[in-house]
C-alpha atoms as a PDB file:
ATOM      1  CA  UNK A   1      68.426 -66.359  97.183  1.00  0.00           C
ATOM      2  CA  UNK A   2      68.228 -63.942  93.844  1.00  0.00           C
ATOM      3  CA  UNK A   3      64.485 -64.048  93.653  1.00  0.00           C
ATOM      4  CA  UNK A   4      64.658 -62.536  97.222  1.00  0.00           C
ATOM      5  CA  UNK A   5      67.243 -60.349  97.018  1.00  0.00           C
ATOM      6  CA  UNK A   6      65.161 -59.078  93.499  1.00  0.00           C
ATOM      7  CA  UNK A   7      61.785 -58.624  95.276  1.00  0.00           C
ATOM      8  CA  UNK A   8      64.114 -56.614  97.981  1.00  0.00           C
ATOM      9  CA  UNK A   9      65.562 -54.557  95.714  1.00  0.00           C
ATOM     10  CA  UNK A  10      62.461 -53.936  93.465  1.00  0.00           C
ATOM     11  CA  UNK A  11      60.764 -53.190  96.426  1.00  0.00           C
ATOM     12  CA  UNK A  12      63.183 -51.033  98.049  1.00  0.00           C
ATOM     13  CA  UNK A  13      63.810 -49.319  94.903  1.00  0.00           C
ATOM     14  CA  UNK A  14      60.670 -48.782  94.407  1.00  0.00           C
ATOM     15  CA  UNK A  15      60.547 -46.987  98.246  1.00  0.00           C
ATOM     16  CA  UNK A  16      63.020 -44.842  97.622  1.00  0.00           C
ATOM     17  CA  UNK A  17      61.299 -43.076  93.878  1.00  0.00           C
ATOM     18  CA  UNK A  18      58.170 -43.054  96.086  1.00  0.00           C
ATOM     19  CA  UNK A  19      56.872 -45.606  93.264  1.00  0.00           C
ATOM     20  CA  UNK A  20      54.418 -48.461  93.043  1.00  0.00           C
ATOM     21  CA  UNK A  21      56.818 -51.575  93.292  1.00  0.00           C
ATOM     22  CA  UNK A  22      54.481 -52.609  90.493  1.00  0.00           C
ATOM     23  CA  UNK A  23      56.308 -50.079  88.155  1.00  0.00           C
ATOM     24  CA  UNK A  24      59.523 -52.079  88.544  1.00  0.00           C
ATOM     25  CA  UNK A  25      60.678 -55.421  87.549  1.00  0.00           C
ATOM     26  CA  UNK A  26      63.900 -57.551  86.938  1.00  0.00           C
ATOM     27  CA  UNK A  27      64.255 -55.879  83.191  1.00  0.00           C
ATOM     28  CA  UNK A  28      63.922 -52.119  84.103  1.00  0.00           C
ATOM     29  CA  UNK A  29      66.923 -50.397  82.730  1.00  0.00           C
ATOM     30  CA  UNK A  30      68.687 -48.508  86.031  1.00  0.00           C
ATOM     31  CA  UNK A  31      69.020 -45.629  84.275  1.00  0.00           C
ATOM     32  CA  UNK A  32      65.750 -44.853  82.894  1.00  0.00           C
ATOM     33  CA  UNK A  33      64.345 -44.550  86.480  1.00  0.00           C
ATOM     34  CA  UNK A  34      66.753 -41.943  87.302  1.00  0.00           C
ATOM     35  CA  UNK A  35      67.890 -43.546  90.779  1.00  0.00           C
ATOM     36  CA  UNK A  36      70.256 -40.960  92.385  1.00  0.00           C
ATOM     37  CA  UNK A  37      73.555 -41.921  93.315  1.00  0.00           C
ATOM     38  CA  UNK A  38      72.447 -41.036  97.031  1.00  0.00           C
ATOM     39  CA  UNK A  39      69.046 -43.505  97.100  1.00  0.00           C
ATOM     40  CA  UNK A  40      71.564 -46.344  95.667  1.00  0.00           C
ATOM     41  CA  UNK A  41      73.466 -45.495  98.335  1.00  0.00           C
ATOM     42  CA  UNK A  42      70.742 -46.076 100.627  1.00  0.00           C
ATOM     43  CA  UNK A  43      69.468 -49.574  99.106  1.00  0.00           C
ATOM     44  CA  UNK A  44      73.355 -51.028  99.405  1.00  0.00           C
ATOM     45  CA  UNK A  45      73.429 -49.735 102.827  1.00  0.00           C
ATOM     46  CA  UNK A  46      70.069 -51.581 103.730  1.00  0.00           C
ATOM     47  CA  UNK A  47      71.532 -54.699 102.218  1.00  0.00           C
ATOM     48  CA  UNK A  48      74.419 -54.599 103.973  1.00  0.00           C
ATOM     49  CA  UNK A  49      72.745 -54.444 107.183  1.00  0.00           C
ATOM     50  CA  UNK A  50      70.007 -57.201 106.778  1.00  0.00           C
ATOM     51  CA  UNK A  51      72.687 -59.813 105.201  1.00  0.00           C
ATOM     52  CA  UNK A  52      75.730 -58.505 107.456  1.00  0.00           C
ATOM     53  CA  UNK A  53      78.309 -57.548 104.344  1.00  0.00           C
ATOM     54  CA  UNK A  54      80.148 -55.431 102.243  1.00  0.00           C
ATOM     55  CA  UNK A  55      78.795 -54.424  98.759  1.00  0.00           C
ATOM     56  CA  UNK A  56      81.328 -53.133  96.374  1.00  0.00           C
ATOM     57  CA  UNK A  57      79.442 -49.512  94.987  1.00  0.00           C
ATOM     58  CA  UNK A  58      81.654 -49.660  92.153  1.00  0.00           C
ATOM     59  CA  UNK A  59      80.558 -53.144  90.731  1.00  0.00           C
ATOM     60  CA  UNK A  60      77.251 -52.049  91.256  1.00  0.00           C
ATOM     61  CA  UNK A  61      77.024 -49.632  88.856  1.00  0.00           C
ATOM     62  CA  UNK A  62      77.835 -51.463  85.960  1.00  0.00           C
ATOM     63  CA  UNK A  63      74.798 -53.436  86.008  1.00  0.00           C
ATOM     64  CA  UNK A  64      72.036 -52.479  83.640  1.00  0.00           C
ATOM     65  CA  UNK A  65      68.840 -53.997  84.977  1.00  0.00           C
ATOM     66  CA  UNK A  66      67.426 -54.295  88.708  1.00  0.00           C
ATOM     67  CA  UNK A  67      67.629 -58.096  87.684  1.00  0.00           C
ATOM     68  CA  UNK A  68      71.307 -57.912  87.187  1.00  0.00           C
ATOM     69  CA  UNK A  69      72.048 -55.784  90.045  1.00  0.00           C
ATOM     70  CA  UNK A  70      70.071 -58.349  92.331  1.00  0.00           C
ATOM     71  CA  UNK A  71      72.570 -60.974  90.783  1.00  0.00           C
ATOM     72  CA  UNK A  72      75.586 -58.848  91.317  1.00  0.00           C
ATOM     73  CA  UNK A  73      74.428 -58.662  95.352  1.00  0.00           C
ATOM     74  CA  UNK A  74      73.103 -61.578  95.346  1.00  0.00           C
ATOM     75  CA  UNK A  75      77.033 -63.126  94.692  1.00  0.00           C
ATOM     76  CA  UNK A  76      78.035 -60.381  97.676  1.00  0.00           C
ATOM     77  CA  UNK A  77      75.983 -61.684 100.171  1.00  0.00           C
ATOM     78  CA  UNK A  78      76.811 -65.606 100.343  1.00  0.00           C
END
């Protein structure tokens, strides 16, 4: 389940800086892409959606990688 919740949320991350998913993988620092708070927003809202759940915003950003924030939802979603 993480390596499809990462290539969701690389891809969807990706989406919303109107970047190549290429540019992104499981070790890119969350802050050095500069994803606003509102496009985070967006990406737990899309997750909550497809996998019918709640993601806690909070938790979320405390993780330092995509790779750990895929973890961190991928927990949320079983």
């Amino acid at each position: 389940m993480k390596t499809e919740i990462l290539d969701k949320l690389i891809e969807r991350t990706a989406a919303a800086l109107g970047e190549s998913k290429d540019t992104l993988n499981e070790n890119t620092n969350i802050k050095s892409i500069n994803l606003k708070s509102l496009e985070l927003a967006g990406i737990i809202s899309s997750f909550e959606e497809e996998y019918d759940c709640y993601i806690k915003y909070t938790e979320l950003m405390h993780a330092e990688t995509i790779g750990e924030a895929a973890e961190m939802i991928s927990k949320m979603v079983e």
